[in-house]
N, C-alpha and C. Protein backbone atom coordinates (compact mmCIF):
# COMPACT_ATOMS: atom_id res chain seq x y z
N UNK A 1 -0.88 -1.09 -21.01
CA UNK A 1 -1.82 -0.44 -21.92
C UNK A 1 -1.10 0.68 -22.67
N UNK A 2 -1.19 0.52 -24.03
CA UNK A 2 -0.37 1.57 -24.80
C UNK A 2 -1.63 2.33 -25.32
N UNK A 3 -2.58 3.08 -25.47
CA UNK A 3 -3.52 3.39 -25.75
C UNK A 3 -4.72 3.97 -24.75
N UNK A 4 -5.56 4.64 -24.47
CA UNK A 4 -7.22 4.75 -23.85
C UNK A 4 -7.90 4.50 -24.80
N UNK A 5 -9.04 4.25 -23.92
CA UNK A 5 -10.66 4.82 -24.76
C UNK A 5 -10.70 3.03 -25.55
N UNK A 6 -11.09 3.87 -27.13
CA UNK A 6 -11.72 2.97 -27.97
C UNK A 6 -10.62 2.51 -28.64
N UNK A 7 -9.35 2.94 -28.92
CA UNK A 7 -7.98 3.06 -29.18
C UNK A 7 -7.42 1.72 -28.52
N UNK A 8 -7.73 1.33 -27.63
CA UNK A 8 -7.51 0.38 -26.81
C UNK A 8 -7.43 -0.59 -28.39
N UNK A 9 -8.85 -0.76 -28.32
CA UNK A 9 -9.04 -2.35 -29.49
C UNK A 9 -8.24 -2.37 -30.27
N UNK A 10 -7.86 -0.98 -31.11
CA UNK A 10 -7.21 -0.86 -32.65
C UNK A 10 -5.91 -1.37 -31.93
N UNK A 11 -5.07 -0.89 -30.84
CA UNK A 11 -3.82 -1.51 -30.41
C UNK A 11 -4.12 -2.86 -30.14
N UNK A 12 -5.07 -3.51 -29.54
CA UNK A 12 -5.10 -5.01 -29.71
C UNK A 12 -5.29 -5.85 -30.55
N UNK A 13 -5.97 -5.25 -31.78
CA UNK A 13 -5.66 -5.57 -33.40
C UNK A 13 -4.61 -5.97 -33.66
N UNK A 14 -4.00 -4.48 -33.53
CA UNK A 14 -2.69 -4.83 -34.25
C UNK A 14 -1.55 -5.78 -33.91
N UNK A 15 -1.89 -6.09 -32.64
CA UNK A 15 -1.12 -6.75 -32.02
C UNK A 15 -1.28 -8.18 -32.40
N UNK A 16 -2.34 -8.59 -32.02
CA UNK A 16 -2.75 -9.67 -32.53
C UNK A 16 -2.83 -10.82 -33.96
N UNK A 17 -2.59 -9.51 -34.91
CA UNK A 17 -2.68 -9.58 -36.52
C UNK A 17 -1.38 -9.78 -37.17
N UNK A 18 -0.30 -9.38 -36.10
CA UNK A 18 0.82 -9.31 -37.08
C UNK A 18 1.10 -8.15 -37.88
N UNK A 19 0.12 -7.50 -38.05
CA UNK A 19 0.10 -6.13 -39.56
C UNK A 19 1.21 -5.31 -39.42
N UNK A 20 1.11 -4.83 -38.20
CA UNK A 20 2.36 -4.26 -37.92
C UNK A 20 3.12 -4.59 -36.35
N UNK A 21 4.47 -3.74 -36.65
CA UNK A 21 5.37 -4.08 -35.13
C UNK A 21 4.62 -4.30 -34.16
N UNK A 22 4.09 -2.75 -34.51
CA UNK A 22 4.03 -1.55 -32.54
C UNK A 22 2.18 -1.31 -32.43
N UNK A 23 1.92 -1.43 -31.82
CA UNK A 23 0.29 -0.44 -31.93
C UNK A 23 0.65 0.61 -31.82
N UNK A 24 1.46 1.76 -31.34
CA UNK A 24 2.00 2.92 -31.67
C UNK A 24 1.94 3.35 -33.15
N UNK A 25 2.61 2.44 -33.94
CA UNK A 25 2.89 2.56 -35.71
C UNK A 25 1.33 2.07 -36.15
N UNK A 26 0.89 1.38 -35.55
CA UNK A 26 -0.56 1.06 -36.51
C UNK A 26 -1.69 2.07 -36.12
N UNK A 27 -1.59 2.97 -34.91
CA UNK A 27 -2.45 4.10 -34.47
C UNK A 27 -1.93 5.31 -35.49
N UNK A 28 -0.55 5.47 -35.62
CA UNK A 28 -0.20 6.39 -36.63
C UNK A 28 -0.95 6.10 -38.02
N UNK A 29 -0.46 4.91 -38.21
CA UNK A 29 -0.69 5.12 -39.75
C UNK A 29 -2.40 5.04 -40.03
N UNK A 30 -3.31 4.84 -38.80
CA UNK A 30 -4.86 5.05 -38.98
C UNK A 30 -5.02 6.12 -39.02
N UNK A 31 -4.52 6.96 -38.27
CA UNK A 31 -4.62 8.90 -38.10
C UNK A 31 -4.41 9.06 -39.45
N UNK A 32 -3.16 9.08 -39.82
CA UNK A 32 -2.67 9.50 -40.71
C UNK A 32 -3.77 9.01 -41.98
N UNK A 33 -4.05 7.98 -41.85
CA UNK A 33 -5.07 7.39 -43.24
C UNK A 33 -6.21 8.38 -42.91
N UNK A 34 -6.81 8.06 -42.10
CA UNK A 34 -7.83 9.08 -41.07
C UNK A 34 -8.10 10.62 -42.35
N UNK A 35 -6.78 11.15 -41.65
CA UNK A 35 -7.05 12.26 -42.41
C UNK A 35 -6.92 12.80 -43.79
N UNK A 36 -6.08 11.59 -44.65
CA UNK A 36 -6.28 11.89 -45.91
C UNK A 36 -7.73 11.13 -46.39
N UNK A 37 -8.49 10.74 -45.81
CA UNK A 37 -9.49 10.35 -46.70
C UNK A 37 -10.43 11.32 -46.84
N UNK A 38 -10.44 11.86 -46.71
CA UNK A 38 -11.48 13.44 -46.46
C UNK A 38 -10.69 13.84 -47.91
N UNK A 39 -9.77 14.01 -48.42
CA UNK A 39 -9.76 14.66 -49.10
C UNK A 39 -10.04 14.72 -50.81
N UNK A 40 -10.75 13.64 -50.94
CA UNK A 40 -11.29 13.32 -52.55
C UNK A 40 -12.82 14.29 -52.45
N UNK A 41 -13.29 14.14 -51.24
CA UNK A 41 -14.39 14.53 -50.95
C UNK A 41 -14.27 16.69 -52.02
N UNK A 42 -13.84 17.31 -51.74
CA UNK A 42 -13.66 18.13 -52.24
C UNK A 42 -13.90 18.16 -53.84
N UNK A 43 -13.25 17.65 -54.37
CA UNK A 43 -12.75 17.58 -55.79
C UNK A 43 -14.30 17.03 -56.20
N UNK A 44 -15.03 16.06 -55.22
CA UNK A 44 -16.22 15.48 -56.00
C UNK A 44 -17.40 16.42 -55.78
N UNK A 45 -17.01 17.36 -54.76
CA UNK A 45 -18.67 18.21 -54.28
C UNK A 45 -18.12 19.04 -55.85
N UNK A 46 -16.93 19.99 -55.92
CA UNK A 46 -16.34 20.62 -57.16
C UNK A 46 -16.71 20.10 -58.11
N UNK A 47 -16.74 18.90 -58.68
CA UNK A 47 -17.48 18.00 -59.92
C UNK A 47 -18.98 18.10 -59.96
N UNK A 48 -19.38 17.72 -59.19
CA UNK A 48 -21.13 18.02 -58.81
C UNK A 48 -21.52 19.29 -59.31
N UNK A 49 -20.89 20.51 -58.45
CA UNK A 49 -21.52 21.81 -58.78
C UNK A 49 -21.19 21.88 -60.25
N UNK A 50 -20.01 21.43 -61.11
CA UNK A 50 -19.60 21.95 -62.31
C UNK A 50 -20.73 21.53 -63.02
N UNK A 51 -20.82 20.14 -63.29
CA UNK A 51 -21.84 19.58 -64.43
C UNK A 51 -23.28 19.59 -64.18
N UNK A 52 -23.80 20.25 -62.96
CA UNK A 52 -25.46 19.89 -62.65
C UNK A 52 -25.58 21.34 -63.00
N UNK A 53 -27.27 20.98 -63.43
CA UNK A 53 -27.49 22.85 -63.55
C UNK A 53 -28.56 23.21 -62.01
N UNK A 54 -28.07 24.36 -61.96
CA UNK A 54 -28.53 25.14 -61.16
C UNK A 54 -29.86 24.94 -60.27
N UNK A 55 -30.63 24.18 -60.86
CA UNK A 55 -32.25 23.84 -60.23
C UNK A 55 -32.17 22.15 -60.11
N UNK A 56 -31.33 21.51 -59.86
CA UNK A 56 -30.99 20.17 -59.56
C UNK A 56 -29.98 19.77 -58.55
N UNK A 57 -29.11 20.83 -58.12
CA UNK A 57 -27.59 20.76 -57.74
C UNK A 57 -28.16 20.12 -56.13
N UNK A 58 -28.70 20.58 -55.74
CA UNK A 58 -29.34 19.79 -54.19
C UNK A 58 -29.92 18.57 -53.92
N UNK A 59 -30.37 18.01 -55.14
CA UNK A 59 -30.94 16.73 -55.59
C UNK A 59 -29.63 15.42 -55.66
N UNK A 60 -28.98 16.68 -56.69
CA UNK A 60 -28.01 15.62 -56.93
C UNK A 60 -27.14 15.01 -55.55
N UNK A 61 -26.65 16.36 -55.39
CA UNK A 61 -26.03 16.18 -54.15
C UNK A 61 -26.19 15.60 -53.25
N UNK A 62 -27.73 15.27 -52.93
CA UNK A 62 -28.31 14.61 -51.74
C UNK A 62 -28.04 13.23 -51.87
N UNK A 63 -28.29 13.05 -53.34
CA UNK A 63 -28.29 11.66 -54.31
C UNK A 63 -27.31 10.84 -54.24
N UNK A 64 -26.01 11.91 -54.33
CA UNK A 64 -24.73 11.69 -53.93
C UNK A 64 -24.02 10.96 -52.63
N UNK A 65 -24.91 12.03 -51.53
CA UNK A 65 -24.66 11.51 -50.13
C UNK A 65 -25.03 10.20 -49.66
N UNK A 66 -26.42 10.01 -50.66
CA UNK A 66 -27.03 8.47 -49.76
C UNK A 66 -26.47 7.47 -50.81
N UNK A 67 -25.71 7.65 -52.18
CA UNK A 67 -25.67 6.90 -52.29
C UNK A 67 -24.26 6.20 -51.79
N UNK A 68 -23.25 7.08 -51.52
CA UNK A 68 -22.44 6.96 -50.81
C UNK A 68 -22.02 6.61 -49.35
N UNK A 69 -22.98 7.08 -48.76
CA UNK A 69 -23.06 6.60 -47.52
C UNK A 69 -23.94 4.84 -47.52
N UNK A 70 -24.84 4.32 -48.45
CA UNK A 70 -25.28 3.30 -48.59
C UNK A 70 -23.95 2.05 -48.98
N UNK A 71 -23.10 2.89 -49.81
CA UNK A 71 -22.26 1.82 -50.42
C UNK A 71 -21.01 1.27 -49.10
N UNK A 72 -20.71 2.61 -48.88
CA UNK A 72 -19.67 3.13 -47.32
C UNK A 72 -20.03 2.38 -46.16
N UNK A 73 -21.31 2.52 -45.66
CA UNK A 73 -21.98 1.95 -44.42
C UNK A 73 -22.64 0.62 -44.48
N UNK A 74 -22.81 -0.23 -45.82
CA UNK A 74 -23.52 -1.54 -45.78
C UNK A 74 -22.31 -1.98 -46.45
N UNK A 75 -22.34 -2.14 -47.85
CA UNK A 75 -21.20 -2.55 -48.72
C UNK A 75 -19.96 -2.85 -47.82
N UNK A 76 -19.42 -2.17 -47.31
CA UNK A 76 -18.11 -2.30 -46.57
C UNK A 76 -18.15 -2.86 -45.89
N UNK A 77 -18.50 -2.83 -44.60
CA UNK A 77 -18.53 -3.92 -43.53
C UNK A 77 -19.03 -5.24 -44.44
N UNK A 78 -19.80 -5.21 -45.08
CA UNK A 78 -20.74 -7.04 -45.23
C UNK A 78 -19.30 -7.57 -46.04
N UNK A 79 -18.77 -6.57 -46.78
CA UNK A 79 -17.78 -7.16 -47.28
C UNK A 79 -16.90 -8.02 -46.86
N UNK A 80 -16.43 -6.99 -45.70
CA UNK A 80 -15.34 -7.73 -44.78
C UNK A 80 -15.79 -8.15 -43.91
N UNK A 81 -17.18 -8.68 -43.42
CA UNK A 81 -17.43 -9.72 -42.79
C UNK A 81 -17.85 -10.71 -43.53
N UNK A 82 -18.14 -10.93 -44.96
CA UNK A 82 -18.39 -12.02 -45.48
C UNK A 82 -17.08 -12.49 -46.37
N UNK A 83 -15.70 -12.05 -45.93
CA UNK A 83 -14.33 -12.83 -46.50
C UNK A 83 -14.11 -13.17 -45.17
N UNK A 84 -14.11 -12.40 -43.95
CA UNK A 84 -13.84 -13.16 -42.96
C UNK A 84 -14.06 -14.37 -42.19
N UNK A 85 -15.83 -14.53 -42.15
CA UNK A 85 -16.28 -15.85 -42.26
C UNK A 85 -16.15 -17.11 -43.32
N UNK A 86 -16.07 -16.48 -44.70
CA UNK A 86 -15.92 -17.64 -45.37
C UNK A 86 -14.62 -17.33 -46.43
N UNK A 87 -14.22 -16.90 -46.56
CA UNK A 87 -12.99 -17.02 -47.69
C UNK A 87 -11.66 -16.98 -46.26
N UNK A 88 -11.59 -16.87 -45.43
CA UNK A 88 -10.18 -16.93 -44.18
C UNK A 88 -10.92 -17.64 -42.94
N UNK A 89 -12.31 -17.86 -42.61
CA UNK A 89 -12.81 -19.01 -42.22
C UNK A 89 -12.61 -18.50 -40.85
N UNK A 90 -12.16 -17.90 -40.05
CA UNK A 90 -11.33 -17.27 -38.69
C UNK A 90 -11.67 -15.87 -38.76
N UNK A 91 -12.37 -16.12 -37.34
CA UNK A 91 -12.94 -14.76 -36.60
C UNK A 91 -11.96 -13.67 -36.43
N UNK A 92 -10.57 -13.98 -35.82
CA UNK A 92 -9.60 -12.80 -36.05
C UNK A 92 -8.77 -12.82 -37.35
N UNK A 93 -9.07 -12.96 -38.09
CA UNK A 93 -8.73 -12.30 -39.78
C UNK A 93 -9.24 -11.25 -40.41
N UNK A 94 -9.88 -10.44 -39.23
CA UNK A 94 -10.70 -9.19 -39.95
C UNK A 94 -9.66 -8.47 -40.52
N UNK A 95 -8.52 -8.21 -39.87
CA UNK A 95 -7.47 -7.49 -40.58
C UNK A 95 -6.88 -7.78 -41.88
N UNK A 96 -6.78 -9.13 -42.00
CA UNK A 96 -6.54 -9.83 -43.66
C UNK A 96 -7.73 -9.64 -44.59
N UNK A 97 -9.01 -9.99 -43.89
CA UNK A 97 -10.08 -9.49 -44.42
C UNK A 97 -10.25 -7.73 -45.31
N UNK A 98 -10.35 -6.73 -44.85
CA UNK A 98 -9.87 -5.41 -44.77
C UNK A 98 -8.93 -5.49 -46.03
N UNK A 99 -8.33 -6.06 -45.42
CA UNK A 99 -6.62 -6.05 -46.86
C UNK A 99 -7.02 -6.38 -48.40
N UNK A 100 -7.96 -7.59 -47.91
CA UNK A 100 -8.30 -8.13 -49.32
C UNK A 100 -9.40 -7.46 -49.89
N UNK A 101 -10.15 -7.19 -49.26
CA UNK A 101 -11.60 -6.25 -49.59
C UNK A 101 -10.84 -4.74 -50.36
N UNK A 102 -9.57 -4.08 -49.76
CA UNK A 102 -9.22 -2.85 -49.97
C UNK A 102 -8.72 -3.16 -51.70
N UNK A 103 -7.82 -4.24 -51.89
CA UNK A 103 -7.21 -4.82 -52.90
C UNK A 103 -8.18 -4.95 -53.79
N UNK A 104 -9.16 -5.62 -53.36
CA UNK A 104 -10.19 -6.24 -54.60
C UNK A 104 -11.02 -4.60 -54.84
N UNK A 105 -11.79 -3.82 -54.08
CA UNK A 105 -12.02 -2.62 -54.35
C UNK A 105 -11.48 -1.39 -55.16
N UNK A 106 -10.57 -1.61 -55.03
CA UNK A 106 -9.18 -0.88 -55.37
C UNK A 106 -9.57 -0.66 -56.76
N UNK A 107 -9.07 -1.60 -57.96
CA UNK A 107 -9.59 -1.69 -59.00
C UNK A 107 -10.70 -1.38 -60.10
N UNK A 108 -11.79 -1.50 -58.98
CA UNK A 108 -13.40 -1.57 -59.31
C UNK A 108 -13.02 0.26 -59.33
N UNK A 109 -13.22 0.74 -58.25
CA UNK A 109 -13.01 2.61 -58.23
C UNK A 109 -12.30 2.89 -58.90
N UNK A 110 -10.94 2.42 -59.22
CA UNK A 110 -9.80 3.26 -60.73
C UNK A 110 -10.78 2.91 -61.74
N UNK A 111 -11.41 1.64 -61.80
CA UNK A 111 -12.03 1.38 -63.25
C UNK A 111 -13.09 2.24 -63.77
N UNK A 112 -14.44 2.78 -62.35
CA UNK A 112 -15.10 3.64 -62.38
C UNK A 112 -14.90 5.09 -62.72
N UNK A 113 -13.55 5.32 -61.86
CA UNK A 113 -12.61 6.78 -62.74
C UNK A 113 -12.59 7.13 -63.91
N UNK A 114 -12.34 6.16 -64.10
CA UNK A 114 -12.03 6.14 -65.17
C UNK A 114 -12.85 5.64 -66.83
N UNK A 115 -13.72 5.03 -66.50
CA UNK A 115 -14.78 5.08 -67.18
C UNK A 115 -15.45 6.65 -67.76
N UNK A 116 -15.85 7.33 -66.71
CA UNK A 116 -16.41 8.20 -66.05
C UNK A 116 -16.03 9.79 -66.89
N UNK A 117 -14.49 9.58 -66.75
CA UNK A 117 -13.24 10.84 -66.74
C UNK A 117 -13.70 11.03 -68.11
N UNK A 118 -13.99 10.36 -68.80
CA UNK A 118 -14.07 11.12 -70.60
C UNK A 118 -15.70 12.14 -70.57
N UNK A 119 -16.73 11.00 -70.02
CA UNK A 119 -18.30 11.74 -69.43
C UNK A 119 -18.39 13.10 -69.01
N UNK A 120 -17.21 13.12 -67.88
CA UNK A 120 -17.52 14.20 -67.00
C UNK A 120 -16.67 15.36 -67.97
N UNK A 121 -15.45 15.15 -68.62
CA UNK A 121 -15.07 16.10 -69.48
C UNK A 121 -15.96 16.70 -70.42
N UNK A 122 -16.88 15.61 -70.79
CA UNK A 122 -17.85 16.01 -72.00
C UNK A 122 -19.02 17.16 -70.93
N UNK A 123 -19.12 16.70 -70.03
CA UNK A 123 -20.15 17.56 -69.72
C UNK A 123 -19.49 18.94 -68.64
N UNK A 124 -18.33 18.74 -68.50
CA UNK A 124 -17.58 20.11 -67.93
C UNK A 124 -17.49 20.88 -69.03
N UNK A 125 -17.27 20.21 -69.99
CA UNK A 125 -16.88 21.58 -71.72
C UNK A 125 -17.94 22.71 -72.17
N UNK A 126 -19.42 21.44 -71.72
CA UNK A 126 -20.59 21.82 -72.50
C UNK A 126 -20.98 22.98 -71.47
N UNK A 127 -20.79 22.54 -69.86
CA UNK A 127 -21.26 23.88 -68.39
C UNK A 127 -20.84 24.32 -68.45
N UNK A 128 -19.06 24.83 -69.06
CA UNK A 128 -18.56 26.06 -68.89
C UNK A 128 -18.72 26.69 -70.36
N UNK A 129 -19.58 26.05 -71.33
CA UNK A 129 -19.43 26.82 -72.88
C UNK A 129 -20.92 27.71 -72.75
């Protein structure tokens, strides 16, 4: 056993998947992912407060949370359980699953960025004028 706890599985993942060598290296690089994902979170509460006015900012925000946590907590998983069952057909492909879901996602969010990035300039110019 290279691992406790719940840590256990993620080392039998990895093992199993091929993804990487060691479950050692695939526990790292989850930590490590782990803790940079927290950090967009900042920059977007910072966006929120800039462009909402003052008697909405809690609304929005809230608005923010569920809708994020709706997309995060349903969206994601069904995702990668509905390439796993039918586009890789095999119960242990969740990890290829994951891969392809991250890939195909990937895109959709730069595209949303970016859509977005000219909007939110227009309305950062107008809250701080």
């Amino acid at each position: 056993m290279c691992c406790h706890g719940c840590s256990h599985h993620i080392c039998n993942l990895s093992r199993n998947t091929g993804f990487s060598p060691s479950a050692e290296l695939a526990l790292t690089c989850v930590s490590i992912a782990s803790f940079f994902v927290t950090f967009p979170l900042a920059g977007t509460t910072s966006a929120i407060i800039v462009v909402t006015p003052n008697e909405m900012r809690g609304v929005i925000t809230a608005l923010y949370v569920v809708i994020t946590s709706v997309f995060g907590l349903v969206l994601g998983p069904t995702l990668v359980a509905a390439s796993t069952d039918f586009i890789f057909q095999d119960s242990n492909a969740v990890a290829k699953s994951l891969g392809l879901v991250g890939i195909l996602v990937l895109p959709v969010g730069i595209a949303l960025m970016w859509n977005g990035s000219e909007d939110f300039e227009t309305a950062r110019k107008s809250a701080m004028s």
